[in-house]
C-alpha atoms as a PDB file:
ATOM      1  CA  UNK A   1     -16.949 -10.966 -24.058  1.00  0.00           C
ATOM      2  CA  UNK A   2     -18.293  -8.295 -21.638  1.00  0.00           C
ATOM      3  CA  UNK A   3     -16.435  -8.684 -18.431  1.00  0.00           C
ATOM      4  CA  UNK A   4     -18.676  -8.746 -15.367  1.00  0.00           C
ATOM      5  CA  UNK A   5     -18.248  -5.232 -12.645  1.00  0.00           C
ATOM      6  CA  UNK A   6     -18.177  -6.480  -9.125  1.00  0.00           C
ATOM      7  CA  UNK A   7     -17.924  -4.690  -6.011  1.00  0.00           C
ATOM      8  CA  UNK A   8     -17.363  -5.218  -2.742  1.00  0.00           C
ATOM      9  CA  UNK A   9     -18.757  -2.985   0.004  1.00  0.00           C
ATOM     10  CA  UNK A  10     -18.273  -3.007   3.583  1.00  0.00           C
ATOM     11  CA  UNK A  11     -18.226  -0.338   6.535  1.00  0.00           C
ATOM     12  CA  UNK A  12     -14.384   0.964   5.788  1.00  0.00           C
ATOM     13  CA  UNK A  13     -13.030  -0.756   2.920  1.00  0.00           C
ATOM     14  CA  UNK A  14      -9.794  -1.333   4.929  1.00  0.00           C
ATOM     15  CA  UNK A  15     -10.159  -5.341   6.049  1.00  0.00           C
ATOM     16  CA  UNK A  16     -13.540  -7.369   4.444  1.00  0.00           C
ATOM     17  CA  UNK A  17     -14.201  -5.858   1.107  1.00  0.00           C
ATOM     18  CA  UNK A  18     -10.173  -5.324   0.389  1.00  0.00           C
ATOM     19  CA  UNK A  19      -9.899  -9.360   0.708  1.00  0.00           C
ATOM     20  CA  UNK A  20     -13.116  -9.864  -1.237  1.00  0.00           C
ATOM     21  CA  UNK A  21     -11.330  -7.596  -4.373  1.00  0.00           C
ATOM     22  CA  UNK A  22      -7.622  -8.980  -3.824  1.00  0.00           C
ATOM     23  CA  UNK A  23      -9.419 -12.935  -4.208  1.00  0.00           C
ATOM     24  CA  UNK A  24     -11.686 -12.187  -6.370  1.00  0.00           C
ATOM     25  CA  UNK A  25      -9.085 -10.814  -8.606  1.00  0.00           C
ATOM     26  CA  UNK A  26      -6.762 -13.566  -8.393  1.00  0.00           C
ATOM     27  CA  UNK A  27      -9.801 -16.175  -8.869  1.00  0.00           C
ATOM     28  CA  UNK A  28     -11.842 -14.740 -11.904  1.00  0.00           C
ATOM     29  CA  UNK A  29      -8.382 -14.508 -13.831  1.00  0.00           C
ATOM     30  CA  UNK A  30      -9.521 -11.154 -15.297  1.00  0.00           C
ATOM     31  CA  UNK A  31     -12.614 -11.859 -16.392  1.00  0.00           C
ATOM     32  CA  UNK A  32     -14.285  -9.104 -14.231  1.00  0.00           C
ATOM     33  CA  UNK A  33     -13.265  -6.198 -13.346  1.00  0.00           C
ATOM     34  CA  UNK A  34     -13.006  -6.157  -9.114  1.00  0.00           C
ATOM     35  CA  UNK A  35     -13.910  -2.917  -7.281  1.00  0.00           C
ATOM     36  CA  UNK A  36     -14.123  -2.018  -3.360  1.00  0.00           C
ATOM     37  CA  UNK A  37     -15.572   0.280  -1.244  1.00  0.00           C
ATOM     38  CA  UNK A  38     -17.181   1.593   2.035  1.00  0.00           C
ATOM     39  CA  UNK A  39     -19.403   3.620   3.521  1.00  0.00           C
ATOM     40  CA  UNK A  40     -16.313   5.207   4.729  1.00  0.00           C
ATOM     41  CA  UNK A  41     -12.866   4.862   3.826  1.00  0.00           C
ATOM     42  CA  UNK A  42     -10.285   4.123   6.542  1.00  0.00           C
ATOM     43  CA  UNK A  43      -7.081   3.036   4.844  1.00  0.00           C
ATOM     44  CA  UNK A  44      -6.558  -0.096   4.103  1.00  0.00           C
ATOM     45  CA  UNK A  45      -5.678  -2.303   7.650  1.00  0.00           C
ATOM     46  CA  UNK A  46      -2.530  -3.662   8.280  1.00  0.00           C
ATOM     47  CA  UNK A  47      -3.570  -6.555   9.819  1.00  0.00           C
ATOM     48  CA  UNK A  48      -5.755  -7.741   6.643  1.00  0.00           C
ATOM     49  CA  UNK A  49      -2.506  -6.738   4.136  1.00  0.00           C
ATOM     50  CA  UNK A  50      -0.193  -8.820   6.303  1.00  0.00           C
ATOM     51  CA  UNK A  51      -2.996 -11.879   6.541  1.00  0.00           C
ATOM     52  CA  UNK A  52      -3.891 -11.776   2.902  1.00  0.00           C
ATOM     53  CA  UNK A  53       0.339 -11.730   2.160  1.00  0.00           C
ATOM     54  CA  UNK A  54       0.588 -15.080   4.026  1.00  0.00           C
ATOM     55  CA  UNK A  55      -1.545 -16.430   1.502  1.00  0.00           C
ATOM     56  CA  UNK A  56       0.253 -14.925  -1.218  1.00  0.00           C
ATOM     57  CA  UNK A  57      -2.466 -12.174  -2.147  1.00  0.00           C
ATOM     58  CA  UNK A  58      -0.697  -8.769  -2.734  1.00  0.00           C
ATOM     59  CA  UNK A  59      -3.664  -5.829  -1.644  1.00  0.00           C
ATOM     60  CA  UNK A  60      -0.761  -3.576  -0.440  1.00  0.00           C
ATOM     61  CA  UNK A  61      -1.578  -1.404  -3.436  1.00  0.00           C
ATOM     62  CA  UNK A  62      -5.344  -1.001  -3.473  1.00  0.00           C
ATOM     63  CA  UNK A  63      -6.908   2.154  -2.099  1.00  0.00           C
ATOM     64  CA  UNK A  64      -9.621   2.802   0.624  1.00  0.00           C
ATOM     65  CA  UNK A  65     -12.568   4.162  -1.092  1.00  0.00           C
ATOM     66  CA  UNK A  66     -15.860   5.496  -0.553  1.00  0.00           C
ATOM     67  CA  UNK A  67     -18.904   4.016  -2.054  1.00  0.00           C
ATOM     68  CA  UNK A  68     -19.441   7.399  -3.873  1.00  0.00           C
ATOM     69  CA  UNK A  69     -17.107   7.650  -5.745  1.00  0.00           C
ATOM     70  CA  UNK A  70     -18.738   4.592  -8.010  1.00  0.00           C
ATOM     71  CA  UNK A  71     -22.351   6.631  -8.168  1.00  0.00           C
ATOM     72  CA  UNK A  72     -21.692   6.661 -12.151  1.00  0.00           C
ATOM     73  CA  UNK A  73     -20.192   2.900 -12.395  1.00  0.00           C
ATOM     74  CA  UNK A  74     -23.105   0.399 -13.377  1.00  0.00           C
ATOM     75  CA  UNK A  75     -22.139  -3.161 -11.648  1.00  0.00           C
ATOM     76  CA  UNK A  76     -23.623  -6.785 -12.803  1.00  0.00           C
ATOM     77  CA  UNK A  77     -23.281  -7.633  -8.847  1.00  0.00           C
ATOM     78  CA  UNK A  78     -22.825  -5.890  -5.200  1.00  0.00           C
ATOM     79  CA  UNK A  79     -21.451  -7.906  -2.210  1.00  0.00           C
ATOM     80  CA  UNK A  80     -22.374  -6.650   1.147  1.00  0.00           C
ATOM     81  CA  UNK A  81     -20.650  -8.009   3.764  1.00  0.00           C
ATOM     82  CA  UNK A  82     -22.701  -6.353   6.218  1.00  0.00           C
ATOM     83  CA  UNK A  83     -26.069  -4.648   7.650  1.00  0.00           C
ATOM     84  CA  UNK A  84     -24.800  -1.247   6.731  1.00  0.00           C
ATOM     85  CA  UNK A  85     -23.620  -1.805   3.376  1.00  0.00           C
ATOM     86  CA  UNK A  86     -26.521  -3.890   2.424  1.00  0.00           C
ATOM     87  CA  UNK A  87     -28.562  -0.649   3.828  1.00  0.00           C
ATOM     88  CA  UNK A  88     -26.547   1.638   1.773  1.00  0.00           C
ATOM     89  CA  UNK A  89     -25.886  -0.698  -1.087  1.00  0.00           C
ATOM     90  CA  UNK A  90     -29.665  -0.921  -2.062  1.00  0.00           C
ATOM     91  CA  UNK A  91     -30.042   2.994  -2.608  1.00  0.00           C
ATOM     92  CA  UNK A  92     -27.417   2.349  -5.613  1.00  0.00           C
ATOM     93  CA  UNK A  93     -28.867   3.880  -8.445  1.00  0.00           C
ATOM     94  CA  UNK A  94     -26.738   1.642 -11.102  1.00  0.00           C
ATOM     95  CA  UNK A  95     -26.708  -1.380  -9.106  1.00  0.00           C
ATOM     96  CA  UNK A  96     -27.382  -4.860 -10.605  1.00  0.00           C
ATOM     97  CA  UNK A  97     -27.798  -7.958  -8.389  1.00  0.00           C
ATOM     98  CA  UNK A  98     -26.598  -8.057  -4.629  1.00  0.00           C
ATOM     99  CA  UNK A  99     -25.389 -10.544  -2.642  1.00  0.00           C
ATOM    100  CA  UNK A 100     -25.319  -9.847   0.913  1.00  0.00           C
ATOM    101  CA  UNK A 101     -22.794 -12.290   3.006  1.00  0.00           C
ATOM    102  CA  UNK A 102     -22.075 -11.172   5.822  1.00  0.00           C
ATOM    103  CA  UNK A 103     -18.317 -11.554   7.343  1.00  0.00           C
ATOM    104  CA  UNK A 104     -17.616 -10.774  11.240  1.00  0.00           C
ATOM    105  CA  UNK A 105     -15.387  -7.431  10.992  1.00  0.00           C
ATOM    106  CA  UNK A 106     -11.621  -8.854  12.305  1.00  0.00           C
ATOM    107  CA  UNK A 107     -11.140  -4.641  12.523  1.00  0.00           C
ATOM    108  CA  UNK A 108     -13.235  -5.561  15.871  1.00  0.00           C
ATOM    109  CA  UNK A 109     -10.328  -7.857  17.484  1.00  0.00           C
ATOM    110  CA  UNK A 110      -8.585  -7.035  20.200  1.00  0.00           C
ATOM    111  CA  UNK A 111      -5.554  -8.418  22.200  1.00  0.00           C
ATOM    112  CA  UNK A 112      -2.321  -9.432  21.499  1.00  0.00           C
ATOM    113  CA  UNK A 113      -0.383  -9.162  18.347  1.00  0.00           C
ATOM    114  CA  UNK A 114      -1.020 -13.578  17.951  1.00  0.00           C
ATOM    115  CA  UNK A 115      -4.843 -12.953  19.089  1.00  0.00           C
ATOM    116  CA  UNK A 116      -5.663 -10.393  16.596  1.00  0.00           C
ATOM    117  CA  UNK A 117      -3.880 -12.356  13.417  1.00  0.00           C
ATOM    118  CA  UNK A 118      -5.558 -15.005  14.070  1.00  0.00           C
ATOM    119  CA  UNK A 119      -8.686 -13.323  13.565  1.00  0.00           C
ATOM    120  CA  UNK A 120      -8.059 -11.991  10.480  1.00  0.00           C
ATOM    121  CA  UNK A 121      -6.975 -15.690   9.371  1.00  0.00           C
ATOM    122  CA  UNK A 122     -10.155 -16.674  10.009  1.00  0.00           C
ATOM    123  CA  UNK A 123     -12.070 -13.884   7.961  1.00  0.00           C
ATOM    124  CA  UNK A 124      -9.154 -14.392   5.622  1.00  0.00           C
ATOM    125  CA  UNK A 125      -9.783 -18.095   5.128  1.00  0.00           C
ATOM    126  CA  UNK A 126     -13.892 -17.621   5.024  1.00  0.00           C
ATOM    127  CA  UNK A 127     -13.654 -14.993   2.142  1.00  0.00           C
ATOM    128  CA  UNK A 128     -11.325 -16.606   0.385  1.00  0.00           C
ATOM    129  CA  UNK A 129     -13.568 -19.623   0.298  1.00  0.00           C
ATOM    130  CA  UNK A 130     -16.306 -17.522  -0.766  1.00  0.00           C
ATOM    131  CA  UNK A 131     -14.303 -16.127  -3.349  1.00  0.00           C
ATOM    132  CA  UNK A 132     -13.406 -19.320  -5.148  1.00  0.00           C
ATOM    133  CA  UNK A 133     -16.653 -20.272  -5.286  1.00  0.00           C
ATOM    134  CA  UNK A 134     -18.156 -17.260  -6.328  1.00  0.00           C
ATOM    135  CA  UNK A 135     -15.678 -17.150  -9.368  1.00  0.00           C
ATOM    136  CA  UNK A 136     -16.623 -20.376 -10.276  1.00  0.00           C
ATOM    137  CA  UNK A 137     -20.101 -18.803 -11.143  1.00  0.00           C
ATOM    138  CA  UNK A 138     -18.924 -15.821 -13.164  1.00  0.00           C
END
């Protein structure tokens, strides 16, 4: 069996597409191989490693990443999570189908320490539900 290439792309890879590869992973129970990436890399966000531990996903070990760097990778499906990544996303030369779902970027938040987590529990909890079901379907 051929596993299925996914990746994830938002603006940084540090919050949106870092969940989308940490659930995915845990959800398709290696039957694709998970990949993230931006149209910049900014490290990957605190505040999304610390929201995604509460539910018991580990992404303090995956790396920031620039869309680039998968020009030679051919992948069965794209997730965009947003306008620019869609834009950039559909320029792919190996690219197979694309979903584009957009997510509200929690790196936007600001306020207090309480304020700001609870934004990224929110995109936390909304990705992760679109992760389940999405690896229902692979």
């Amino acid at each position: 069996m051929n596993k299925k290439r996914i990746l994830a792309v938002c603006v940084g890879n540090s919050c949106r597409s870092q969940m989308i590869e940490g659930y995915l992973r845990i959800f398709t129970e290696g039957r694709a191989e998970i990949y993230s990436a931006g149209t910049e890399a900014h490290g990957l966000n605190e505040y999304a490693v610390r929201a995604m531990a509460e539910d018991g996903a580990d992404i303090s070990r995956q790396t920031s990443n620039v869309i680039d760097e998968y020009a030679d990778m051919k992948f069965d499906l794209i997730i965009a999570v947003c306008e620019s990544a869609r834009k950039r996303c559909n320029g792919l030369p190996n690219a197979g189908n694309m979903i584009y779902r957009e997510f509200p970027d929690p790196a936007d938040a600001y306020g207090n320490e309480e304020y700001i987590m609870n934004v990224y529990r929110d995109s936390r909890n909304d990705i992760r539900e679109f992760c389940r079901t999405l690896a229902d379907e692979i």
